[in-house]
PDB file of N, CA and C in Angstrom:
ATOM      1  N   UNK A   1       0.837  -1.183   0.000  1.00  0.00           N
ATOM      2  CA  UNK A   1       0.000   0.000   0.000  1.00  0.00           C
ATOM      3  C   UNK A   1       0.881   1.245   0.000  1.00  0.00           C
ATOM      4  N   UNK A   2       0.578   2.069  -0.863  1.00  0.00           N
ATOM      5  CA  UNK A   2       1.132   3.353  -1.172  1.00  0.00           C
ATOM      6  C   UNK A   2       0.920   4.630   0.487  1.00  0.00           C
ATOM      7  N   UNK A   3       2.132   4.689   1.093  1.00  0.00           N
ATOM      8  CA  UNK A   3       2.373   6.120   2.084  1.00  0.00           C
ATOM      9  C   UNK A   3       1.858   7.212   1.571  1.00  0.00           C
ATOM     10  N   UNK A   4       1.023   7.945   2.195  1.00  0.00           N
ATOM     11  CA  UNK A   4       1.374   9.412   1.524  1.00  0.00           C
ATOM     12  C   UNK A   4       2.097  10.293   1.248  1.00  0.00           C
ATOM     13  N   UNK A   5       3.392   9.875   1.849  1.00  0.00           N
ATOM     14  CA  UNK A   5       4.730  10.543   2.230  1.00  0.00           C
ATOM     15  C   UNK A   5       5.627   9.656   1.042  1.00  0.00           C
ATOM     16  N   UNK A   6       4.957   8.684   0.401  1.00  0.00           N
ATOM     17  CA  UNK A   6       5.791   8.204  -0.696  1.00  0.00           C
ATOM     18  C   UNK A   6       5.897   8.944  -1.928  1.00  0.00           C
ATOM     19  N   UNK A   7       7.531   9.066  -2.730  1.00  0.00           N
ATOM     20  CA  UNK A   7       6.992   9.572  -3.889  1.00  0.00           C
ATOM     21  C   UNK A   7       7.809   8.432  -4.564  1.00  0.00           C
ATOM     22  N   UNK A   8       7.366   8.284  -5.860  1.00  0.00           N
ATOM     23  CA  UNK A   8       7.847   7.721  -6.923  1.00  0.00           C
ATOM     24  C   UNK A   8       8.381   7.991  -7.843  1.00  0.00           C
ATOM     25  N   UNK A   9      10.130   7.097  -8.102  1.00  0.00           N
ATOM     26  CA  UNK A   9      10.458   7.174  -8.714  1.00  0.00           C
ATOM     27  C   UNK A   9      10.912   6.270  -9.988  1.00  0.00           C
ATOM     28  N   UNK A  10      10.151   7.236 -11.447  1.00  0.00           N
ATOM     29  CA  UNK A  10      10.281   6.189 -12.599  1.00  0.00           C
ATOM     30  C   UNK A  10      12.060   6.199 -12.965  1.00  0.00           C
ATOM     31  N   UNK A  11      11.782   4.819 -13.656  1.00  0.00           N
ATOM     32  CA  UNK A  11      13.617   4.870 -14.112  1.00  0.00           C
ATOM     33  C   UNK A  11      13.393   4.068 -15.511  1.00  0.00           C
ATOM     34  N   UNK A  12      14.539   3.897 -16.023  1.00  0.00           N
ATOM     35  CA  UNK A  12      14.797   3.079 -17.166  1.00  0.00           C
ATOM     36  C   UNK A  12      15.170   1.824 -16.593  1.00  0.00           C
ATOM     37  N   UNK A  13      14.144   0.806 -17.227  1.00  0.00           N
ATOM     38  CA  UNK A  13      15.054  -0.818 -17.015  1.00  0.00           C
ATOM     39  C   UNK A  13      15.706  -1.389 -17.347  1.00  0.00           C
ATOM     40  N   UNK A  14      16.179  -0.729 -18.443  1.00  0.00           N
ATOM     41  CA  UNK A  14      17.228  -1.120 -19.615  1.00  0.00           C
ATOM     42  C   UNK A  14      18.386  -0.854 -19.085  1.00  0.00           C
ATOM     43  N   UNK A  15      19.075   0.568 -18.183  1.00  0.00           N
ATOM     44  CA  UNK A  15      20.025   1.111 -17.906  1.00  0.00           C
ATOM     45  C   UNK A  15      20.647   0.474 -16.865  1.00  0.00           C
ATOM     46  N   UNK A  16      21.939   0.061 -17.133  1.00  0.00           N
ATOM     47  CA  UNK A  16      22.892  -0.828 -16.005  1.00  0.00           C
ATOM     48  C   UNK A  16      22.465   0.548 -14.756  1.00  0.00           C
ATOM     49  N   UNK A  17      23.078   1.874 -15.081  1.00  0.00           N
ATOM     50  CA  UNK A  17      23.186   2.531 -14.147  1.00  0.00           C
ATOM     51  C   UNK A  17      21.353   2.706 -13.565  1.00  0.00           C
ATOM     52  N   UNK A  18      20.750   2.674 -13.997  1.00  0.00           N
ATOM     53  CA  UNK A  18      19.198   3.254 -13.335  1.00  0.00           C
ATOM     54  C   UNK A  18      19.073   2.148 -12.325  1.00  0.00           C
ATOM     55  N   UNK A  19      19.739   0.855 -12.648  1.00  0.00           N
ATOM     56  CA  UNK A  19      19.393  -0.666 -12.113  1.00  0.00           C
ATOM     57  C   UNK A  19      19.957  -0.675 -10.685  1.00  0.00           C
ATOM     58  N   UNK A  20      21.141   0.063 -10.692  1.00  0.00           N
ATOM     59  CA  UNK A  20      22.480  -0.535  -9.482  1.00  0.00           C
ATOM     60  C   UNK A  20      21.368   0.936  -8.651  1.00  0.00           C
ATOM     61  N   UNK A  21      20.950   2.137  -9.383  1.00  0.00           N
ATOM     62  CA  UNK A  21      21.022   3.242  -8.676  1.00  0.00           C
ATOM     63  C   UNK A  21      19.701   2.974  -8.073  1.00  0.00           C
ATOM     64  N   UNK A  22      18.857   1.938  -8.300  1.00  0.00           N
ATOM     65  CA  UNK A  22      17.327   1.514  -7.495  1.00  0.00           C
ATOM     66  C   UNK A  22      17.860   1.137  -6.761  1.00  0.00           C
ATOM     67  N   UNK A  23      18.669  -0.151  -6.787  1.00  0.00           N
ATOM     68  CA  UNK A  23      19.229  -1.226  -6.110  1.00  0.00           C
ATOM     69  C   UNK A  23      19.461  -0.246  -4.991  1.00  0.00           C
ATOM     70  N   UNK A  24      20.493   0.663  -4.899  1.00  0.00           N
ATOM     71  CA  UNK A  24      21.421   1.386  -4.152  1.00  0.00           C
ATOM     72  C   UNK A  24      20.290   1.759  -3.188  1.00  0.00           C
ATOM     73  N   UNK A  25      19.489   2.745  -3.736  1.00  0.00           N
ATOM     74  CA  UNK A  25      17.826   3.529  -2.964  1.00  0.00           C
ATOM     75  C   UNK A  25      17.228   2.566  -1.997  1.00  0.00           C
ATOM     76  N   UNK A  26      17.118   1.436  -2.242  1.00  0.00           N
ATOM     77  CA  UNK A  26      16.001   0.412  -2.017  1.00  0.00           C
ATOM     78  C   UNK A  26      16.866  -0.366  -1.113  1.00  0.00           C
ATOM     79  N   UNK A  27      18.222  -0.336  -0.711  1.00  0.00           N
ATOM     80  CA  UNK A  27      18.741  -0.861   0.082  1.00  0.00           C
ATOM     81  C   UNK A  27      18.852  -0.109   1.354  1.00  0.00           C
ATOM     82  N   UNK A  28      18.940   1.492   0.993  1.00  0.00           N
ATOM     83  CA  UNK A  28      19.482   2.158   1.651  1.00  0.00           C
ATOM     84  C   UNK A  28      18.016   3.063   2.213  1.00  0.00           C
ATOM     85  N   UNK A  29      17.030   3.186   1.750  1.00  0.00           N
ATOM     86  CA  UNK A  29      15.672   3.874   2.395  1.00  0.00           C
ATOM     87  C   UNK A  29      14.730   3.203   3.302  1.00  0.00           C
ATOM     88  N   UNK A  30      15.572   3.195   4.386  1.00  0.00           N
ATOM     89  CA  UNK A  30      15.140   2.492   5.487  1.00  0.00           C
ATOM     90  C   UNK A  30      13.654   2.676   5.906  1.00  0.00           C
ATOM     91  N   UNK A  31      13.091   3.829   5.623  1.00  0.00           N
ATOM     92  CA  UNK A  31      11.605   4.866   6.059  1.00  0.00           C
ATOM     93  C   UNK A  31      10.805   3.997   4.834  1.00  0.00           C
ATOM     94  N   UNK A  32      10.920   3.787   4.075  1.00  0.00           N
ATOM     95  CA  UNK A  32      10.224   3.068   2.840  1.00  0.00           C
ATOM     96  C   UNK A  32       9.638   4.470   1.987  1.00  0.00           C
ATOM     97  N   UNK A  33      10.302   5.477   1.587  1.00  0.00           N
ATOM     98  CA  UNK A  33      10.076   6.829   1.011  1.00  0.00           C
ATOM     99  C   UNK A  33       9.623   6.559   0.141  1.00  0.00           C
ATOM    100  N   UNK A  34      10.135   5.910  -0.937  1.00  0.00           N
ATOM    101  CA  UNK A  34      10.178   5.643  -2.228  1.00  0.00           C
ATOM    102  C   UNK A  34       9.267   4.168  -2.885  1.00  0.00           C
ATOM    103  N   UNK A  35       8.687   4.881  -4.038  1.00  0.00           N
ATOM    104  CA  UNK A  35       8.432   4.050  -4.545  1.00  0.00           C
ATOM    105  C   UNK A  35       8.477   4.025  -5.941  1.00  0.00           C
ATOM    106  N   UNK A  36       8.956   2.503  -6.821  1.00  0.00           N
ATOM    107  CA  UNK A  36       9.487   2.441  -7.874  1.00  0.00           C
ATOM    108  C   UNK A  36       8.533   2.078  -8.945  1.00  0.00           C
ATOM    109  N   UNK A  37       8.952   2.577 -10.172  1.00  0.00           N
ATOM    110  CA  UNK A  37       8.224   1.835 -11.646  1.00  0.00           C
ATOM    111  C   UNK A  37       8.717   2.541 -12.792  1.00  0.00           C
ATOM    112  N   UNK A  38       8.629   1.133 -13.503  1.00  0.00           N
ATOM    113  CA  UNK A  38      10.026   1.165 -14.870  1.00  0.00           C
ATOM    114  C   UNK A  38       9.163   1.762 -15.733  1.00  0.00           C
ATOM    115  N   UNK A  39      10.061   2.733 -16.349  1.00  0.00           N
ATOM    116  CA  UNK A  39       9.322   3.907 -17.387  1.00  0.00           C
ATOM    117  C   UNK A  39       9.007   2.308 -18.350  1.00  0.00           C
ATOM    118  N   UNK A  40       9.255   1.682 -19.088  1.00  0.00           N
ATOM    119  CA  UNK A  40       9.281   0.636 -20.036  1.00  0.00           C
ATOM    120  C   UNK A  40       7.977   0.640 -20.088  1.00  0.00           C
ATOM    121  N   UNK A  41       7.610  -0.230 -18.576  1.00  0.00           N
ATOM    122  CA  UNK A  41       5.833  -0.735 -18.811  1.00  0.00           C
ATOM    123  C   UNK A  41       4.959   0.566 -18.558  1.00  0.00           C
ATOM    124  N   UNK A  42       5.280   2.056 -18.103  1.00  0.00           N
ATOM    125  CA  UNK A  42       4.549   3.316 -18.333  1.00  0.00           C
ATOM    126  C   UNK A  42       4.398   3.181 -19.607  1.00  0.00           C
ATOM    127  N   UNK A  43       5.272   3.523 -20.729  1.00  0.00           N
ATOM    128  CA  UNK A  43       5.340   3.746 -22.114  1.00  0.00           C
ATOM    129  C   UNK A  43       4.411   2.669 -22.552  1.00  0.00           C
ATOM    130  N   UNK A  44       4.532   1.223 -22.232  1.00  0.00           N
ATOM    131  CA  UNK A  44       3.821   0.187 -23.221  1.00  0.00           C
ATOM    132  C   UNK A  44       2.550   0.066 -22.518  1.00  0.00           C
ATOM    133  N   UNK A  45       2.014   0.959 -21.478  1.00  0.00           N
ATOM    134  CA  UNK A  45       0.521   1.117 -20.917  1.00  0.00           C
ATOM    135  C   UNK A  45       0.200   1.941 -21.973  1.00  0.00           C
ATOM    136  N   UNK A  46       0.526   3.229 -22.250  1.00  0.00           N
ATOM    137  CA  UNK A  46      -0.386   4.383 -23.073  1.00  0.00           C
ATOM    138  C   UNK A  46       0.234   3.641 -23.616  1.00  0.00           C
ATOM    139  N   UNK A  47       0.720   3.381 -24.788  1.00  0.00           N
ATOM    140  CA  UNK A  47       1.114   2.591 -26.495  1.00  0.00           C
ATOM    141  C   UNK A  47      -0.195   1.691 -26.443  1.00  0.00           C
ATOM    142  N   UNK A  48      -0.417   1.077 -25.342  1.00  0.00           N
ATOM    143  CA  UNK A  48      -1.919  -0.082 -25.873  1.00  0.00           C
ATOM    144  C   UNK A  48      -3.047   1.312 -25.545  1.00  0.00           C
ATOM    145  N   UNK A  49      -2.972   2.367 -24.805  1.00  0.00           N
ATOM    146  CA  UNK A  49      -4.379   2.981 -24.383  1.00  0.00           C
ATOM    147  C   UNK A  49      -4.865   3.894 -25.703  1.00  0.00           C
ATOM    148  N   UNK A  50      -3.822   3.989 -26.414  1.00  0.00           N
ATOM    149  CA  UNK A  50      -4.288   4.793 -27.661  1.00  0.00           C
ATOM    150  C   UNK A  50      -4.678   4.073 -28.705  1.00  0.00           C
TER     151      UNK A  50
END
């Protein structure tokens, strides 16, 4: 369930660096601040909504 105090951040899933730099976040955000989602499946949601 989504915090209200969460924000989200999209990344590339393709990118070695976007990958290690979640990894890095998600190890290290002890409060659970953050929350993640890969631009990839954003883009291929609207590509089917149109």
């Amino acid at each position: 369930m989504e915090k209200p105090d969460q924000s989200i951040i999209i990344f590339d899933c393709v990118c070695n660096l976007c990958e290690y730099s979640v990894r890095f976040i998600v190890k290290n955000d002890r409060q659970a601040r953050f929350k993640f989602h890969c631009l990839v499946s954003t883009l291929t949601l609207q590509s089917k909504a149109v």
